[in-house]
Protein backbone atom coordinates (compact mmCIF):
# COMPACT_ATOMS: atom_id res chain seq x y z
CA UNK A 1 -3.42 -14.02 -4.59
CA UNK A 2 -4.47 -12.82 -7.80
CA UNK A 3 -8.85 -14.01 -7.77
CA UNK A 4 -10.34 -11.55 -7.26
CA UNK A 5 -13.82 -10.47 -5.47
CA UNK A 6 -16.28 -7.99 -5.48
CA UNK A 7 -18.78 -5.87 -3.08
CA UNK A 8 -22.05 -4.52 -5.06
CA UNK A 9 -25.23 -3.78 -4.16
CA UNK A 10 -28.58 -3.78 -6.88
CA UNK A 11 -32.07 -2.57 -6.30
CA UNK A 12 -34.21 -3.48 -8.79
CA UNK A 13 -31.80 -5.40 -11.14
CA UNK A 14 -29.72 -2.33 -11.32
CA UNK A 15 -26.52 -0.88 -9.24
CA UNK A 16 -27.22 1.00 -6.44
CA UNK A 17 -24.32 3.08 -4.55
CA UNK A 18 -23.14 1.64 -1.42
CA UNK A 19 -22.81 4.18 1.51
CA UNK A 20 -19.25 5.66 1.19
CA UNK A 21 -19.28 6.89 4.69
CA UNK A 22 -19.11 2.86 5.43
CA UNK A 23 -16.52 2.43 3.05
CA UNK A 24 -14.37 5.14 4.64
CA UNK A 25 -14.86 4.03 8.44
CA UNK A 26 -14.50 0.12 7.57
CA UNK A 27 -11.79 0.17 5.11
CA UNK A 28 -9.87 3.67 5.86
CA UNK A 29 -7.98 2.37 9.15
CA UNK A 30 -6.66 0.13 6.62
CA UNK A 31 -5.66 2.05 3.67
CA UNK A 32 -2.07 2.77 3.20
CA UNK A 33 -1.62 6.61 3.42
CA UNK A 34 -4.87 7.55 4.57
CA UNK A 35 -8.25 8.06 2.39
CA UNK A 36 -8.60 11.17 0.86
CA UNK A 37 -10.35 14.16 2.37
CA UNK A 38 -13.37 13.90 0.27
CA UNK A 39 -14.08 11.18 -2.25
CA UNK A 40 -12.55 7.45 -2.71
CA UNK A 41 -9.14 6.79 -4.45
CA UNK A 42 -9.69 5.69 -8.37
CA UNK A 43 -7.47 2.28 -6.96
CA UNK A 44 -5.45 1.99 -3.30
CA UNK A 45 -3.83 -0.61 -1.15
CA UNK A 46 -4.92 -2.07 1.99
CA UNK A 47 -2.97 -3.45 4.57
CA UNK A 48 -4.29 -4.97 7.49
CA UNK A 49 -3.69 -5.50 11.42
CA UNK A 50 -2.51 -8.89 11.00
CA UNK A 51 -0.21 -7.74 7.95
CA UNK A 52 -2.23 -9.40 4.97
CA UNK A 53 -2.84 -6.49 2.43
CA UNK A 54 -5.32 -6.27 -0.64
CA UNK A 55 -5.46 -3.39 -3.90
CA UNK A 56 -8.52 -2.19 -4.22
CA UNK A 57 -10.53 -0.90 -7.52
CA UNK A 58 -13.55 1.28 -8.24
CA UNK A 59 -15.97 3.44 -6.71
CA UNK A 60 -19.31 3.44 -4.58
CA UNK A 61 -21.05 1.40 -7.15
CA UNK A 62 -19.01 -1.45 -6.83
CA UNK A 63 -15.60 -2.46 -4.91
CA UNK A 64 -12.99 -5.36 -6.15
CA UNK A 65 -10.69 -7.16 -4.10
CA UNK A 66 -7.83 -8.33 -5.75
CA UNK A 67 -4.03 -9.93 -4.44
CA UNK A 68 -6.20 -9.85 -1.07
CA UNK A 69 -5.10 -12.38 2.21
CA UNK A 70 -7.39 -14.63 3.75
CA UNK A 71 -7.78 -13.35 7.61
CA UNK A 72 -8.33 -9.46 8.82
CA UNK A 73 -8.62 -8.30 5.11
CA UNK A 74 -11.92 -10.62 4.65
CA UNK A 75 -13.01 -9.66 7.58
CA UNK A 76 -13.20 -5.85 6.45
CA UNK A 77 -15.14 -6.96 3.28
CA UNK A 78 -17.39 -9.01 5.47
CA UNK A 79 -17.72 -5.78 7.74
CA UNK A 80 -18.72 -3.56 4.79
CA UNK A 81 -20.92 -5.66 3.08
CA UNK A 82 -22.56 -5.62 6.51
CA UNK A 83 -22.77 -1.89 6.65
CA UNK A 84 -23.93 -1.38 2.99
CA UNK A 85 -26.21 -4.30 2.90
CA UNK A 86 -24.27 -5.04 -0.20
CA UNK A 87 -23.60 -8.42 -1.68
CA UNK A 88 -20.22 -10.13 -1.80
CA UNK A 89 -19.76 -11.84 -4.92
CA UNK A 90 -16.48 -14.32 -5.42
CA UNK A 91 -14.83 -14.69 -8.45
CA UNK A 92 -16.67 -17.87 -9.80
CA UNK A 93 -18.82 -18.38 -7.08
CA UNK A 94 -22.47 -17.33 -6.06
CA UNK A 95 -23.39 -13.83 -4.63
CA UNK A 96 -23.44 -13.86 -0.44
CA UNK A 97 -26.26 -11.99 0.35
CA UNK A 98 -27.13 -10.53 4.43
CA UNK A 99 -31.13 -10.95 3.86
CA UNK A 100 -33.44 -12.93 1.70
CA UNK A 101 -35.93 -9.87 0.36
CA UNK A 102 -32.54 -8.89 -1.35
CA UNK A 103 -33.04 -11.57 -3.75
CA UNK A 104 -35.63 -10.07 -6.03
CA UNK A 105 -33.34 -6.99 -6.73
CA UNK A 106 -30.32 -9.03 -8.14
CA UNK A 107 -30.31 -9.26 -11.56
CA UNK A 108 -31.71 -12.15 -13.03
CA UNK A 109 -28.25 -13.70 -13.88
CA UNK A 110 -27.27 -13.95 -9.90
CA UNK A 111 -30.80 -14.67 -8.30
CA UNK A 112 -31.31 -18.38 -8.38
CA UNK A 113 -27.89 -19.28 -7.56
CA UNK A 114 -27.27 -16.50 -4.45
CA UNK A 115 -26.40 -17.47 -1.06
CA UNK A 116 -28.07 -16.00 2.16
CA UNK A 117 -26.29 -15.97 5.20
CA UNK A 118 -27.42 -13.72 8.64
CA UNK A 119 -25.59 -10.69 8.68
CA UNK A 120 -24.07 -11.90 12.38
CA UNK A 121 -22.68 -15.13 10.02
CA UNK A 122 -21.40 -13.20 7.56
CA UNK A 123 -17.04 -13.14 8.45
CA UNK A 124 -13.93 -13.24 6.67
CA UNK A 125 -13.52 -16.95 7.62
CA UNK A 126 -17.10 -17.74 5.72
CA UNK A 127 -16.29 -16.15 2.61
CA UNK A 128 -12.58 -18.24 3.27
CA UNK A 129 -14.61 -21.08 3.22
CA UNK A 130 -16.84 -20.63 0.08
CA UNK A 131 -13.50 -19.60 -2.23
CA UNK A 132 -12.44 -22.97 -1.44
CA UNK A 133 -10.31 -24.88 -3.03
CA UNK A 134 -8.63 -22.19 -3.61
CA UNK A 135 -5.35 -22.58 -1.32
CA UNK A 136 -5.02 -20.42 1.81
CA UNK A 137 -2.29 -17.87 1.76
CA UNK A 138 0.14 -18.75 4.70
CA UNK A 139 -0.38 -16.06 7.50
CA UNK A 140 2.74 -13.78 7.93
CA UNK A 141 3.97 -12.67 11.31
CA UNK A 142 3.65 -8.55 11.77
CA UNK A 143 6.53 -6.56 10.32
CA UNK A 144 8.33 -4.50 12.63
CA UNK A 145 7.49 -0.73 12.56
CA UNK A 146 9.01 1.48 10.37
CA UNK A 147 8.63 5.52 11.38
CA UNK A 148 10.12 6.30 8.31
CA UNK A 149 9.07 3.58 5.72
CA UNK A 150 5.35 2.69 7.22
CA UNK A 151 4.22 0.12 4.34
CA UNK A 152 7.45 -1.34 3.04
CA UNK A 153 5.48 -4.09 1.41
CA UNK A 154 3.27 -1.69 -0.41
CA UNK A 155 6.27 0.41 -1.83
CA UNK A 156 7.86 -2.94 -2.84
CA UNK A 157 10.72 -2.66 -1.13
CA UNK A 158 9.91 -6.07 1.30
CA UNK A 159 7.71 -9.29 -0.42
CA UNK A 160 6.85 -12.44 1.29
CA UNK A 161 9.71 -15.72 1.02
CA UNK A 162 9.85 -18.27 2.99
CA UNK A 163 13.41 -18.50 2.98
CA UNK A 164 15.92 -17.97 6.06
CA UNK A 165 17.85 -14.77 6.47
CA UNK A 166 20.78 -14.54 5.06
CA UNK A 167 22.02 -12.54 8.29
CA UNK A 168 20.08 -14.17 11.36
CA UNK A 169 19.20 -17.94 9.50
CA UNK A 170 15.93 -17.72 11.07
CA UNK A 171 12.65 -17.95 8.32
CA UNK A 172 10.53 -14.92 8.70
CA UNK A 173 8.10 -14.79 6.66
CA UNK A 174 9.62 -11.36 4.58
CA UNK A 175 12.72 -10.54 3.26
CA UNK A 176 13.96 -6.94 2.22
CA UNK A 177 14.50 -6.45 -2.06
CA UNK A 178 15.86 -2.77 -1.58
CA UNK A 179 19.45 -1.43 -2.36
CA UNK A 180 22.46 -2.58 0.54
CA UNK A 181 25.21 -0.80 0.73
CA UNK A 182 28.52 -2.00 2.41
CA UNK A 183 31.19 -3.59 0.75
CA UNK A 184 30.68 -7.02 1.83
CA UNK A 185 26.99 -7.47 2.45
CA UNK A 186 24.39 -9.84 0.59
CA UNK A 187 22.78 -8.01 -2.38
CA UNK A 188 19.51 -9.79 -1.24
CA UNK A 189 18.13 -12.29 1.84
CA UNK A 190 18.32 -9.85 4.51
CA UNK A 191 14.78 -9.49 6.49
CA UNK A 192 13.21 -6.60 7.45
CA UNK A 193 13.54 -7.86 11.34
CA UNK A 194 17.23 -7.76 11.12
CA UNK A 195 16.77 -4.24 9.76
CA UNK A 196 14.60 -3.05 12.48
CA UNK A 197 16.99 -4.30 15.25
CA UNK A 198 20.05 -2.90 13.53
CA UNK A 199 21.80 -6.53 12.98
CA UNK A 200 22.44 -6.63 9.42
CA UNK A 201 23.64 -2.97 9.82
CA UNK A 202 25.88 -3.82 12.48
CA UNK A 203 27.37 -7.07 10.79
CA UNK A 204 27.78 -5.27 7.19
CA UNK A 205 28.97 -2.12 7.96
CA UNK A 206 25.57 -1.76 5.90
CA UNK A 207 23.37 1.70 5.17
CA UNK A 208 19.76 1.05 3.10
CA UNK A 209 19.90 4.46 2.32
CA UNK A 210 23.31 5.58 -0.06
CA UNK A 211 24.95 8.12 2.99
CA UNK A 212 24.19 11.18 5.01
CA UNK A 213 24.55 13.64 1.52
CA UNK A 214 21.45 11.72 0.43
CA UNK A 215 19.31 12.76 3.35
CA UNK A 216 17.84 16.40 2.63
CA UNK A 217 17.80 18.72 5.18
CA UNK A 218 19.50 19.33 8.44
CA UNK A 219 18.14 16.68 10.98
CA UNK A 220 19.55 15.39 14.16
CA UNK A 221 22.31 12.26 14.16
CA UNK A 222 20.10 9.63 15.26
CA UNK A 223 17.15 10.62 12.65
CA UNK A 224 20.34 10.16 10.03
CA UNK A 225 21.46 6.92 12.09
CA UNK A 226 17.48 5.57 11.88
CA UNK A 227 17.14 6.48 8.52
CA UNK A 228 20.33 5.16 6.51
CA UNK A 229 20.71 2.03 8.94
CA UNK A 230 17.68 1.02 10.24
CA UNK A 231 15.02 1.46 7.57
CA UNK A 232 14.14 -0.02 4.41
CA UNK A 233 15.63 1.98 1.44
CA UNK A 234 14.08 1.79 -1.66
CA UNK A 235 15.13 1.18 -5.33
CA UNK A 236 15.78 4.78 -7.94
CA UNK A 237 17.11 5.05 -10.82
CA UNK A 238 19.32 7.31 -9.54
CA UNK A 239 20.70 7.61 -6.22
CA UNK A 240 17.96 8.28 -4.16
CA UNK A 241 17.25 11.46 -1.89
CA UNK A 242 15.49 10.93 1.40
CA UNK A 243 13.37 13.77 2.28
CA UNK A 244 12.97 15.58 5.31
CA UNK A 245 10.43 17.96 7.01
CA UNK A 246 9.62 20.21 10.42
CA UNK A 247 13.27 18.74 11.34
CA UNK A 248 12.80 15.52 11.27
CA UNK A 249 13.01 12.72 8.60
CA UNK A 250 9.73 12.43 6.47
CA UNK A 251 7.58 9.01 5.75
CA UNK A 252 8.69 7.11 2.50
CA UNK A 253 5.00 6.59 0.64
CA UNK A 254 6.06 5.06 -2.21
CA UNK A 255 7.08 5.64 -6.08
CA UNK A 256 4.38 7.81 -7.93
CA UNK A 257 3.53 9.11 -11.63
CA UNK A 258 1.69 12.27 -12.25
CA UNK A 259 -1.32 10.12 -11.70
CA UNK A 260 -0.60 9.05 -8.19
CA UNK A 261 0.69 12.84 -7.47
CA UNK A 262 -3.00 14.26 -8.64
CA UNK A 263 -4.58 13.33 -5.19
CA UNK A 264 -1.32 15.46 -3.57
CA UNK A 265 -1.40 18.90 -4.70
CA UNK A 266 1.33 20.07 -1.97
CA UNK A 267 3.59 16.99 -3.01
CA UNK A 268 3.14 18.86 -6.88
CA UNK A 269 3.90 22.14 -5.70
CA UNK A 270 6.81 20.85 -3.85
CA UNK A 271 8.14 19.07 -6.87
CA UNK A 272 7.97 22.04 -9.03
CA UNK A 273 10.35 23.69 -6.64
CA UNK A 274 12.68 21.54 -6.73
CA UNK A 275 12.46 21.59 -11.02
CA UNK A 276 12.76 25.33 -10.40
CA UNK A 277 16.59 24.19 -9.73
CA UNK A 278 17.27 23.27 -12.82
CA UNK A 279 16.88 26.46 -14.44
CA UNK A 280 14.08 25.04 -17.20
CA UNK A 281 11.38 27.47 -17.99
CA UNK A 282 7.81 26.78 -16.69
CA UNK A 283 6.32 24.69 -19.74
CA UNK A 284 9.59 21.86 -19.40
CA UNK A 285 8.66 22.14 -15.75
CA UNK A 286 5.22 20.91 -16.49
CA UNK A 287 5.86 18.67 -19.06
CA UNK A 288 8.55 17.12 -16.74
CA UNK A 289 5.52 16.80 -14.31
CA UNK A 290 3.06 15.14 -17.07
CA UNK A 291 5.54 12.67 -17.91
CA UNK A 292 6.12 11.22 -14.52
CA UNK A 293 5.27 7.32 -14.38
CA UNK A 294 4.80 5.47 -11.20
CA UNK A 295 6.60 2.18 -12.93
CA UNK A 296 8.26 3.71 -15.84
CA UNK A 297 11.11 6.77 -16.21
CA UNK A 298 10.83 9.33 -15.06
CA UNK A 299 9.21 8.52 -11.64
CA UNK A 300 8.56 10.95 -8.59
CA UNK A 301 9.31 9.39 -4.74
CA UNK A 302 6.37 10.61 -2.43
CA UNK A 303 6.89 11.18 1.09
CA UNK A 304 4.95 12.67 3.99
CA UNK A 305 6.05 15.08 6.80
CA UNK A 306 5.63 13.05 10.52
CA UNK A 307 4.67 16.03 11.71
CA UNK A 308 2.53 18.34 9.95
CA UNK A 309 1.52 15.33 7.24
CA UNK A 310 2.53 17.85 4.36
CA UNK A 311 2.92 15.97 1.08
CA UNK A 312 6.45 15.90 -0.06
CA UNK A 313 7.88 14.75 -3.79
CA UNK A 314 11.67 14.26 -5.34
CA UNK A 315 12.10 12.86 -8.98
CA UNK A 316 14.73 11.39 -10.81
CA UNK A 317 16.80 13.50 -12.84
CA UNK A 318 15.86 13.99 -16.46
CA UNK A 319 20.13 13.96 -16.83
């Protein structure tokens, strides 16, 4: 959903940093890809153990929640405004506060109107049940796993619909929006379920993934099997390249820009290796890199070793 709500803290009318060792242990089992080492992300998803997800903006002097699920995502907020002693503010509503003497430190603007409630009251379903009227999100069922595609909903290629399968007529919730390719297959309405289990590959003649010359490296038949017809592909401009790493089929992350690529030095470095192929000399190289745009042309595809968790990085062609 796109209101939006925020986690601050104030002491005496001003903002005060909330603990970021709270923010990494309440919402870091939760972030897709992992926190950084040191430091919070300028912006990063969430996605949660019952599936509901949430982007999240800012720094230790304030959080906001935005496109967030009602259920285990709230809860999280509710956890770390716990932790910080911070307050939880709705879009359009009044501040939650954990204790009363927090009161006199709001600014003047949120004090009369602010709402206590014990720290022990203080859940996901009672924030739920102040953002009312707003309409609660339907719950989605879990998505399968994915070894090789972890977050398909944050990289886009699976959404919520609450239409049936086109391949098993059964309404799940979530239905795949990457490339198929077989010659009689659906272009769209396949879910991810049917993916998963192999059914959509086995009644199309269908790969997710172009063919076995677009998996990089030299990996064993069933990684290649797993990869092209059991896992989410993902939309390029050009064909797209799955990489590999330690022999075995790397993690899809997601599309990045040079922004995205700034917090993954190793996924740079390998990126520049690969633009070493094309003969440029360094300063195209690095203009290439500066130009990269997570939802424009040219883009960079981010991917992480299962093994070792090196960063890895292919981009679209400049040709």
């Amino acid at each position: 959903m796109s209101y939006s709500l925020y986690v601050l803290r104030f002491v005496d009318g001003q903002p005060a940093p909330l603990d970021e060792t709270a923010i990494r242990e309440v919402l870091g089992p939760v972030t897709v890809g992992g926190m950084p080492a040191t430091g919070l992300p300028e912006c990063w998803d969430l996605e949660a153990e019952d599936g509901g997800g949430a982007e999240v903006y800012g720094d230790a002097l304030g959080l906001t929640f935005s496109r967030f699920a009602f259920g285990d995502v709230l809860d999280r907020v509710a956890a770390l405004a716990r932790r910080t002693r911070a307050g939880v503010v709705p879009q359009d509503c009044p501040m939650i506060l954990t204790d009363e003497d927090d009161r006199g430190h709001l600014p003047e603007s949120l004090r009369a109107e602010a709402l206590v409630v014990a720290p022990e009251a203080l859940t996901g379903r009672a924030i739920q049940h102040l953002i009312s009227p707003h309409p609660e999100p339907r719950r989605r069922p879990a998505l399968p796993r994915f070894p090789y595609h972890p977050n398909p909903v944050a990289t886009g290629s699976v959404t919520p619909s609450d239409a049936p399968c086109v391949c098993c007529g059964q309404e799940r919730g979530w239905v795949y929006t990457g490339p198929v390719h077989a010659a009689d297959a659906p272009d769209s309405g396949i879910c991810p379920y049917c993916i998963a289990f192999g059914k959509a590959a086995e009644r199309y003649d269908a790969t997710f993934t172009e063919g076995i010359e677009n998996i990089e490296g030299d990996v064993p038949e069933d990684v290649v099997a797993a990869i092209l017809r059991r896992t989410p592909g993902f939309p390029a401009r050009q064909s797209p390249t799955w990489l590999t790493h330690c022999g075995d089929g790397a993690e899809f992350l997601g599309p990045a820009g040079a922004r995205e690529l700034e917090k993954h030095p190793d996924a740079v470095d390998d990126l520049r290796r690969r633009c070493a192929e094309w003969t440029w000399p360094p300063h195209q190289v690095e203009g290439f890199l500066a130009s990269l745009d997570k939802a424009g042309r040219p883009t960079a595809y981010l991917f992480r070793c299962r093994l070792c968790a090196a960063h890895l990085a292919c981009a679209d062609s400049p040709t």
